[in-house]
Protein backbone atom coordinates (compact mmCIF):
# COMPACT_ATOMS: atom_id res chain seq x y z
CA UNK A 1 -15.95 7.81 6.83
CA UNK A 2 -14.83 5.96 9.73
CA UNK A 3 -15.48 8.06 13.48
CA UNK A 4 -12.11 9.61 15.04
CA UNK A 5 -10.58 8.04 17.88
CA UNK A 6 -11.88 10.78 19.85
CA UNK A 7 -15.59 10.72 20.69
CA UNK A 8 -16.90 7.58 19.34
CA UNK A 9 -15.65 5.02 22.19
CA UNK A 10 -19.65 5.45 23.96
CA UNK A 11 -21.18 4.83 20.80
CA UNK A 12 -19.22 1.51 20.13
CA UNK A 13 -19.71 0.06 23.56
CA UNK A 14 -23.57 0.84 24.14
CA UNK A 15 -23.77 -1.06 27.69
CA UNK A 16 -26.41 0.94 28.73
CA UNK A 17 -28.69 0.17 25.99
CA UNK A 18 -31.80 -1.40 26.51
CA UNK A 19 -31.65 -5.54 25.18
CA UNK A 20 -34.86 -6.08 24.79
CA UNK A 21 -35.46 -4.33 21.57
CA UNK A 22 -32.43 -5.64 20.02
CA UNK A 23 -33.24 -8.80 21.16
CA UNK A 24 -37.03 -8.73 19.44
CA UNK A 25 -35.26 -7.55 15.79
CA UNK A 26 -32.96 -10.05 15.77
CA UNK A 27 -33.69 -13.68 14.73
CA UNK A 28 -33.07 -16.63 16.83
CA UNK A 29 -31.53 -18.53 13.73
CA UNK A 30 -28.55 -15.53 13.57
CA UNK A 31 -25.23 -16.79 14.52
CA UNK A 32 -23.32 -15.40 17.57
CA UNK A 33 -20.23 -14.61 15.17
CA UNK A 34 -19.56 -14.27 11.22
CA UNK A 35 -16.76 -13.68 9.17
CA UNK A 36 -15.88 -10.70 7.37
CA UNK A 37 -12.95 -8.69 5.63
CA UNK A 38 -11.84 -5.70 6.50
CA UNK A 39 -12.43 -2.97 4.21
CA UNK A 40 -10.91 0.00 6.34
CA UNK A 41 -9.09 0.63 9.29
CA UNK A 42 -8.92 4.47 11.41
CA UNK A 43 -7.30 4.51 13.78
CA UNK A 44 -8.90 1.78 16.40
CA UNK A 45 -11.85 1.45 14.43
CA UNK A 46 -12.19 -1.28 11.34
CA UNK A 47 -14.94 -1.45 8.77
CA UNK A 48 -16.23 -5.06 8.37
CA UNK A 49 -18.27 -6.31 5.58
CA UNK A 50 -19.69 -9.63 6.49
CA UNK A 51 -19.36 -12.45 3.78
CA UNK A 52 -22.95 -13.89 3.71
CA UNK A 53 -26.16 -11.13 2.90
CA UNK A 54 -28.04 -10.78 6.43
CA UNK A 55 -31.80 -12.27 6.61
CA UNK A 56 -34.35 -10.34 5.37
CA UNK A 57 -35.30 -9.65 8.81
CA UNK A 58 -32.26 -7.65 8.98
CA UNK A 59 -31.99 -5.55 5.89
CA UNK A 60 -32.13 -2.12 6.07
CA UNK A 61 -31.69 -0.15 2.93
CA UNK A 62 -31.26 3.03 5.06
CA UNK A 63 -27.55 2.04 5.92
CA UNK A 64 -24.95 0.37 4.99
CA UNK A 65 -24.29 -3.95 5.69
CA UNK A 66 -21.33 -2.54 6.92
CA UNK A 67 -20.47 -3.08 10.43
CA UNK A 68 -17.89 -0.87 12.97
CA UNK A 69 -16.19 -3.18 15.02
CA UNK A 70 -12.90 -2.64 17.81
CA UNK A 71 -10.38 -5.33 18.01
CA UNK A 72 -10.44 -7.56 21.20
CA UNK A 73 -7.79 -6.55 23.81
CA UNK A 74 -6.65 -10.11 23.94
CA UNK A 75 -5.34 -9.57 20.48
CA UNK A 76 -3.28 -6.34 21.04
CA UNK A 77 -1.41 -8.57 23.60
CA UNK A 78 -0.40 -10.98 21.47
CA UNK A 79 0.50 -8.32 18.78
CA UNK A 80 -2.20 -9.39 16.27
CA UNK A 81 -3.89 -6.49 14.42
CA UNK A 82 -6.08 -6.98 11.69
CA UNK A 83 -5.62 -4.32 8.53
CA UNK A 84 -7.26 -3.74 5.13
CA UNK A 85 -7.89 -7.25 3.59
CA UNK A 86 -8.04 -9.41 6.78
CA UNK A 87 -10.35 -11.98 7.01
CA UNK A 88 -11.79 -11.89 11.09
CA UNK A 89 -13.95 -13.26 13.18
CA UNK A 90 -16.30 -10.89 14.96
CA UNK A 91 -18.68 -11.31 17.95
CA UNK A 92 -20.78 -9.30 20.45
CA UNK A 93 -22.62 -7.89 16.99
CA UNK A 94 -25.34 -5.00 17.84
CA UNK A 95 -27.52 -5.39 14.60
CA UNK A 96 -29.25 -1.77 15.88
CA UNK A 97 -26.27 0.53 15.93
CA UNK A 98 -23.79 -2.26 13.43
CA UNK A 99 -21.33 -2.67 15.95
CA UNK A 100 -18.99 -5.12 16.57
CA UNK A 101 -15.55 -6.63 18.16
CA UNK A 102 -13.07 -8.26 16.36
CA UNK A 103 -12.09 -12.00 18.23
CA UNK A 104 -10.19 -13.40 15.44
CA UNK A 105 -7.70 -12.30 12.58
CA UNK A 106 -7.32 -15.64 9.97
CA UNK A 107 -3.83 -16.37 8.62
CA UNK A 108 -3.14 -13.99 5.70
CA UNK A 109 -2.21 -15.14 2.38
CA UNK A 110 0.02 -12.32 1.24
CA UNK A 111 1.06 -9.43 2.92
CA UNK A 112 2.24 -5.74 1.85
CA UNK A 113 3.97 -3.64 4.16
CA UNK A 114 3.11 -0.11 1.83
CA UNK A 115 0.18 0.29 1.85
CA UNK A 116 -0.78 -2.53 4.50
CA UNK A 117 -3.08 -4.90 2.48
CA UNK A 118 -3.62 -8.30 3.20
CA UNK A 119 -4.86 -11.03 1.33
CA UNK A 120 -4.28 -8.83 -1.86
CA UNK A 121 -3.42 -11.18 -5.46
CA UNK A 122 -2.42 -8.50 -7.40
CA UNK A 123 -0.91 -5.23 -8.35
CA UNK A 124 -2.42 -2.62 -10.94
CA UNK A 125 0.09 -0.34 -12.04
CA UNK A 126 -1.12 2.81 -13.23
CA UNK A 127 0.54 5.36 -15.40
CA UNK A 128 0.10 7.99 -17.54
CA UNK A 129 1.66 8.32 -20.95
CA UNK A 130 1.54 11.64 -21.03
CA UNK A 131 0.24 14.85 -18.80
CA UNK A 132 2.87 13.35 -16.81
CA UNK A 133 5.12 12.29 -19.42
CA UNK A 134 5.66 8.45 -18.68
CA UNK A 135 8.93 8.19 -17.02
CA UNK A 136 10.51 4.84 -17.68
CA UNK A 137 12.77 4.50 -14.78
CA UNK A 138 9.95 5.70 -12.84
CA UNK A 139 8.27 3.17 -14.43
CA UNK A 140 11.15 0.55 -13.91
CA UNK A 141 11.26 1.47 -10.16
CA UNK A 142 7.50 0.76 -9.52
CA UNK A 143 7.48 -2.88 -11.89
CA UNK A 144 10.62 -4.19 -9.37
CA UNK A 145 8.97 -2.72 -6.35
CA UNK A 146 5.69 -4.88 -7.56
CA UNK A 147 7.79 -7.73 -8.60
CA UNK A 148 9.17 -7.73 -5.06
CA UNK A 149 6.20 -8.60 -3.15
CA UNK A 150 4.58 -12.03 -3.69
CA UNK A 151 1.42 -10.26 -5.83
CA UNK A 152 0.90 -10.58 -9.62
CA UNK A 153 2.05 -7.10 -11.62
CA UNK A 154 -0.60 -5.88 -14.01
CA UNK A 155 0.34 -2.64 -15.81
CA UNK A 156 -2.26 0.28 -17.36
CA UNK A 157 -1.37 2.83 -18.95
CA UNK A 158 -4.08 5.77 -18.83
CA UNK A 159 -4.87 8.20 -21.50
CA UNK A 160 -3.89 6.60 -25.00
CA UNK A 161 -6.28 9.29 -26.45
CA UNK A 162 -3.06 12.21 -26.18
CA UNK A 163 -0.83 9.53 -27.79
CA UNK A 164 -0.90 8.33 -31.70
CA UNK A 165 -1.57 5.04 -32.73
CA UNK A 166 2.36 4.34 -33.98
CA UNK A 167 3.71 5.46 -30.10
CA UNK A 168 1.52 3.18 -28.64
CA UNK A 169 1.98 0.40 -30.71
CA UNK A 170 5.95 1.09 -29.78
CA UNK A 171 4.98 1.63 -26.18
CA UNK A 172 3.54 -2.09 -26.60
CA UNK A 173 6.49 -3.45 -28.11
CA UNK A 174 8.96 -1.65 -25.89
CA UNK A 175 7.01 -2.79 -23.09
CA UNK A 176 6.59 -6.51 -24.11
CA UNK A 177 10.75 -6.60 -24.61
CA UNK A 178 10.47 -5.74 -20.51
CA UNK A 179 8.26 -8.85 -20.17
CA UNK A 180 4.56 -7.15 -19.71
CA UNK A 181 1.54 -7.11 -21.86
CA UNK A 182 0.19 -3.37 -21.06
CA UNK A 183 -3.43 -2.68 -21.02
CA UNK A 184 -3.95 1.10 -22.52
CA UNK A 185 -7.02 2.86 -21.58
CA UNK A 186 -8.17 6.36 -21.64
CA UNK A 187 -10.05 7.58 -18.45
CA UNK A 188 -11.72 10.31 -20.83
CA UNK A 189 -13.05 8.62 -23.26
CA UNK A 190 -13.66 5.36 -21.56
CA UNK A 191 -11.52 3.15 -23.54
CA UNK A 192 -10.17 -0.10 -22.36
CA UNK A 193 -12.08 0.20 -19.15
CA UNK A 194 -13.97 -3.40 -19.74
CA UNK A 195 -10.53 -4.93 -20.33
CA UNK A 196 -9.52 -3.57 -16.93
CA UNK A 197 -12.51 -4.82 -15.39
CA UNK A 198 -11.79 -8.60 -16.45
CA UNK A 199 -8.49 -8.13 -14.68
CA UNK A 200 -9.81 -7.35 -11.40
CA UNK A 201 -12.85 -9.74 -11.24
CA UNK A 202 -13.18 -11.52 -8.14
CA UNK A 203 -9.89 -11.14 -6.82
CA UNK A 204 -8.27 -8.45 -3.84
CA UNK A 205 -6.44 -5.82 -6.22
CA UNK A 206 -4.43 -2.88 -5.35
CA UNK A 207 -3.81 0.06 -7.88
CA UNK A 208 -0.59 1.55 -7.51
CA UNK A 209 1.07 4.47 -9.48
CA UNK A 210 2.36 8.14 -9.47
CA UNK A 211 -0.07 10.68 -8.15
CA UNK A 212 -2.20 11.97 -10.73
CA UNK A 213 -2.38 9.83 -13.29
CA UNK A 214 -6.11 8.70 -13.11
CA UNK A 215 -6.09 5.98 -10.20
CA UNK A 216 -9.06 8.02 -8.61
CA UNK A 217 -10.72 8.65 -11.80
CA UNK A 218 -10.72 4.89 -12.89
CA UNK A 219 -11.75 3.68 -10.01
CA UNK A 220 -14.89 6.17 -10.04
CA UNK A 221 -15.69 4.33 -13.55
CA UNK A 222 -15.11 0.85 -12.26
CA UNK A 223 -16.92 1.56 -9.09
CA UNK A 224 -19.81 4.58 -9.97
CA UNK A 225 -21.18 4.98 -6.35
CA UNK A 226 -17.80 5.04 -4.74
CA UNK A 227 -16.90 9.06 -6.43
CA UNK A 228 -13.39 9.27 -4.54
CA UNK A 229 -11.86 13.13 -5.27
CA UNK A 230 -9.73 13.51 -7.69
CA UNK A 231 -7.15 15.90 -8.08
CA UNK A 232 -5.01 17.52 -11.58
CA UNK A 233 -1.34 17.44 -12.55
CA UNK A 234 0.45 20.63 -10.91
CA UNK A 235 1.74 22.97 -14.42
CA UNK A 236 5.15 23.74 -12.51
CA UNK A 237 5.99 20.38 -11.52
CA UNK A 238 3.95 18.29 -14.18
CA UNK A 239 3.42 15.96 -10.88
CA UNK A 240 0.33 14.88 -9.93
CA UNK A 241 -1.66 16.28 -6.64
CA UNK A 242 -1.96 13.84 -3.93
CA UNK A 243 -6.03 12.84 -3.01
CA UNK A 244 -6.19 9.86 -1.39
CA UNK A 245 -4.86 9.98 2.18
CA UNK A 246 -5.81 6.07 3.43
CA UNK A 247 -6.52 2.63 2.38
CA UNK A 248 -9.90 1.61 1.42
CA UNK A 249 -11.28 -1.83 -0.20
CA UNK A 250 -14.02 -1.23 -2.30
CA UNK A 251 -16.20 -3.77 -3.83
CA UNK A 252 -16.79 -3.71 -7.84
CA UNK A 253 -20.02 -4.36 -9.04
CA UNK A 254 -18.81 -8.04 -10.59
CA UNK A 255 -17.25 -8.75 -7.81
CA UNK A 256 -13.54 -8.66 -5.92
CA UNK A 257 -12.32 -5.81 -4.49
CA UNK A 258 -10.53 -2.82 -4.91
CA UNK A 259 -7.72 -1.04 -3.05
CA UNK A 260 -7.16 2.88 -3.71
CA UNK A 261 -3.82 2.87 -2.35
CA UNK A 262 -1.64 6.69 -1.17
CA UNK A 263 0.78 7.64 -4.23
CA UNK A 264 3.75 8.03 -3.48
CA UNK A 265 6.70 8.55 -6.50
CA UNK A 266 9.54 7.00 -5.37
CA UNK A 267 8.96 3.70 -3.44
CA UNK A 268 11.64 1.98 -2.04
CA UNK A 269 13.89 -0.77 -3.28
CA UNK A 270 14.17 -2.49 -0.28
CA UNK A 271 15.16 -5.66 -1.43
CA UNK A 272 18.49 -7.84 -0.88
CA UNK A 273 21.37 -7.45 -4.04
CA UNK A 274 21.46 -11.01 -4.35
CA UNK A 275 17.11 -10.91 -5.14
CA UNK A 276 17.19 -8.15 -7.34
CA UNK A 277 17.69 -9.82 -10.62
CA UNK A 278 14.92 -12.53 -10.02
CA UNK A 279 12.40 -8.80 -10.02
CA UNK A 280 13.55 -8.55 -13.65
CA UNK A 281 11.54 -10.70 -16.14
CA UNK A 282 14.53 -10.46 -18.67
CA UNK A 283 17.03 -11.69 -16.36
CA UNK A 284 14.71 -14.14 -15.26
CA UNK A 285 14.59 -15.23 -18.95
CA UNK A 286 18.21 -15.28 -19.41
CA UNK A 287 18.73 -17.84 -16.30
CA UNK A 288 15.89 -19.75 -17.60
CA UNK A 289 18.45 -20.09 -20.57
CA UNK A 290 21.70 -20.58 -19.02
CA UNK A 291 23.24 -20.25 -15.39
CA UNK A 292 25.64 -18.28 -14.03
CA UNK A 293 29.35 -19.42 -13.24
CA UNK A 294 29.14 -18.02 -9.73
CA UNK A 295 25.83 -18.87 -7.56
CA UNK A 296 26.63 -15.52 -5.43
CA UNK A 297 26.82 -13.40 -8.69
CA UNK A 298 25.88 -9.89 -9.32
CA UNK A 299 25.42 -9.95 -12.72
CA UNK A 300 27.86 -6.99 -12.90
CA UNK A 301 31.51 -7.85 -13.51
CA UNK A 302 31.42 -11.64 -13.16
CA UNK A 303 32.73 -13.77 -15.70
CA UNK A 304 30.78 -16.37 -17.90
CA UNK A 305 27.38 -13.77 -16.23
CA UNK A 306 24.26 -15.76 -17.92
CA UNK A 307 22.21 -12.14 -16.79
CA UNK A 308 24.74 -9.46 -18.27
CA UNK A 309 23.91 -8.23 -21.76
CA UNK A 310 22.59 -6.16 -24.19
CA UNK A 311 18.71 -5.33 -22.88
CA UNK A 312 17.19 -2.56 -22.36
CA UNK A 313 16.81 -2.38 -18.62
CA UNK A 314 20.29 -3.59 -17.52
CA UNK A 315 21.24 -0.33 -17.00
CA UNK A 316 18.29 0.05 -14.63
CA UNK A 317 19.85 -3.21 -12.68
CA UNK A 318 23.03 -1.59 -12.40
CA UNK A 319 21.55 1.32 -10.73
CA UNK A 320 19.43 -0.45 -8.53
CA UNK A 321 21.93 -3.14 -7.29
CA UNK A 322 23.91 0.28 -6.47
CA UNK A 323 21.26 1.04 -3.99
CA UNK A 324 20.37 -1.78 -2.90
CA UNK A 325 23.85 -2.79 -1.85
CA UNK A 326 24.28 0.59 -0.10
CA UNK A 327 21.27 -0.07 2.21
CA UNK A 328 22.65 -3.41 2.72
CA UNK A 329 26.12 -1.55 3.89
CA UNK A 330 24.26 1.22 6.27
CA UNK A 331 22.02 -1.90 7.45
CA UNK A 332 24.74 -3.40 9.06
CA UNK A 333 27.23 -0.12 9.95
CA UNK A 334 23.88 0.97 11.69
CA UNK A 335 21.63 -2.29 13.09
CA UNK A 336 18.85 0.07 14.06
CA UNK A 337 18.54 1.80 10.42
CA UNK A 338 14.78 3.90 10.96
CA UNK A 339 16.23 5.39 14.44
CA UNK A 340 20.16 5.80 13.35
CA UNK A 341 19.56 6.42 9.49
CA UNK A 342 18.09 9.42 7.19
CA UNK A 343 16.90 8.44 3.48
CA UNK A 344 17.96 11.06 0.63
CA UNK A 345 16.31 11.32 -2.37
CA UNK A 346 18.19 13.34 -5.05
CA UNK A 347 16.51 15.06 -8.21
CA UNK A 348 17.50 11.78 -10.38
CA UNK A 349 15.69 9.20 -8.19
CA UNK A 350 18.73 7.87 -6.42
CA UNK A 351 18.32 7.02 -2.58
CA UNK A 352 20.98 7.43 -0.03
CA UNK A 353 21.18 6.61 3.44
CA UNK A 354 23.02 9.51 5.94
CA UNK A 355 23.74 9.35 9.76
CA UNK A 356 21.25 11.13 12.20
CA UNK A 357 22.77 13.75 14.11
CA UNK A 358 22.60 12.92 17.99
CA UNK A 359 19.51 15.10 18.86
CA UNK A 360 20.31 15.28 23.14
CA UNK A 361 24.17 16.25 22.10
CA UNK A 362 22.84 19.07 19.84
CA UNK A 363 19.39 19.98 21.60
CA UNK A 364 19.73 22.95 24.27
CA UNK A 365 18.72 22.21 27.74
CA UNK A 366 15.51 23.12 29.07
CA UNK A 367 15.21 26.34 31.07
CA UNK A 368 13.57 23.98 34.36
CA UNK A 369 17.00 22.06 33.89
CA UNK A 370 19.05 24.87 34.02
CA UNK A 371 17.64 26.35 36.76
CA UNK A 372 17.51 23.39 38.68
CA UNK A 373 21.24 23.14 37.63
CA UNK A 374 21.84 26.46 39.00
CA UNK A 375 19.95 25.95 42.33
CA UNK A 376 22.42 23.37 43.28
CA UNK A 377 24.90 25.34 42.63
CA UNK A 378 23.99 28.14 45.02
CA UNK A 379 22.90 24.99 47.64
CA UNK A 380 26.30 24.16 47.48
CA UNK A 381 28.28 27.31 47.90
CA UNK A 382 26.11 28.10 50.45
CA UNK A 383 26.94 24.69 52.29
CA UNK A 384 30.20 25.03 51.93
């Protein structure tokens, strides 16, 4: 666990610490700065694990090669902050205490906004097939909200062992017709967990998914020493209870790394209308085929529409493009949409986006206001 923001600003700057020790346990052939990645972030504290392994001088098997490290002021003021995934520069290292101050953030490959991850390649998307009950438009939501960012979707789909072999045989099927190869596993028994593990070798992965459905667990198989909690599937609800409460790279055994991202159950569609098709594999497939009479089409009503048909998920599009056209509406009625703008989330998964109430035209006035209100008052009649 990182320190809070609280107490731990002495510890990180020891100034009055003698030099002369650290200066006697640390080789004259260690460089002044490394590179790292950051594998955590608290508040103004990140967690930097250093590319190369430290001389032998420098091991400790006490601790962890970990170090804690501030980011340089200098970087605040140019509005540079490094997050889970960055690759930095850091300087001023204390090899006694593992501290450290972040002097560079390197250009990120890829970026995601929820949860902040840099340098990610791609998604694992985990579900359950049953205890939850696999939702597909759940499941349809999550796939575009994947396909949206610039990472590779990889779908799992956790605890085959409640299923027959004939559903998931159709689950594979169905799920192929969709354009993805699903990899089943069963946290329980163990099954498929290999197969997972070739997917995530040596690259930046995030797993993504409903709460509840095993992320935690899986990641406690993948990763033995990590044991994150894990948490069951509510019996009212049939939702799963929330564990993980911030973003955390962890390194697997083979290499790469892992991110345990917060679930969340409906994420956003925030996409434009006119991107929405290209986050369908299907209708990607279709304008492989043949292109559209209108370049500005919707795929809705539009005649000679290469995208409009008889699949599956069109039905999903429709929906979406519903949404994603109203945000595009209440975007430009209302230019500052997280201060002027409320989302609502109905019992079928639909978003909308309502006007804010004024809060100062609504909002009673203070009691120091109205008696200050009321001294001039008296000042006055008393003047006049």
């Amino acid at each position: 666990m990182l320190p809070r923001s609280g107490g731990a600003s002495k510890a990180i700057a020891p100034q009055g610490k003698s030099r002369s020790s650290e200066a006697e346990s640390v080789p004259a052939q260690v460089p002044s700065e490394w590179v790292g990645t950051a594998v955590a972030v608290q508040a103004n504290f990140y967690r930097i694990r250093l590319d190369c392994e430290l001389p032998n001088e420098l091991e400790s098997s006490d601790r962890a090669p970990d170090f804690l490290c501030t980011c340089r002021s200098r970087l605040k003021k140019i509005g540079q902050t490094a997050i889970v995934g960055d690759r930095v520069l850091i300087s001023e290292l204390d090899w006694v205490e593992r501290r450290g101050v972040i002097t560079r953030v390197f250009p990120r490959h890829s970026e995601l906004q929820r949860p902040p991850i840099a340098n990610a390649a791609q998604i694992l998307l985990m579900f359950a097939l049953e205890e939850p009950t696999l939702d597909v438009w759940q499941l349809s939501r999550f796939l575009v909200t994947a396909e949206a960012t610039s990472l590779t979707p990889r779908l799992c789909l956790n605890k085959q062992d409640l299923i027959a072999p004939k559903q998931q045989q159709q689950w594979q099927k169905r799920l192929q017709q969709w354009g993805y190869d699903p990899i089943f596993v069963s946290v329980a028994t163990q099954q498929g967990i290999s197969q997972v593990a070739q997917q995530l070798d040596r690259k930046i992965s995030v797993v993504a998914g409903p709460s509840g459905v095993g992320k935690s667990s899986l990641i406690n198989l993948l990763i033995p020493n990590v044991e994150l909690r894990t948490g069951g599937v509510s019996g009212k609800l049939q939702r799963g209870c929330h564990t993980t409460r911030h973003v955390e790279l962890f390194e697997l055994p083979a290499g790469g790394l892992l991110a345990d991202s917060p679930g969340f159950n409906k994420p956003d569609l925030s996409c434009d209308p006119e991107d929405l098709a290209a986050y369908f594999p299907e209708a990607r497939q279709r304008l492989a085929r043949g292109q559209c009479q209108f370049s500005n089409c919707l795929h809705r009503d539009e005649p000679h529409c290469a995208v409009r048909g008889d699949w599956e998920r069109y039905e999903h599009y429709l929906k979406f493009l519903e949404e994603a056209i109203a945000r595009q509406e209440a975007r430009q009625k209302m230019p500052d949409e997280e201060s002027s703008l409320k989302l609502k989330i109905k019992g079928s998964g639909r978003q909308s986006y309502e006007p804010k109430l004024e809060s100062k035209k609504y909002r009673r006035r203070s009691r120091r206001l109205r008696h200050q209100h009321l001294q001039q008052f008296y000042e006055e009649e008393d003047w006049e």
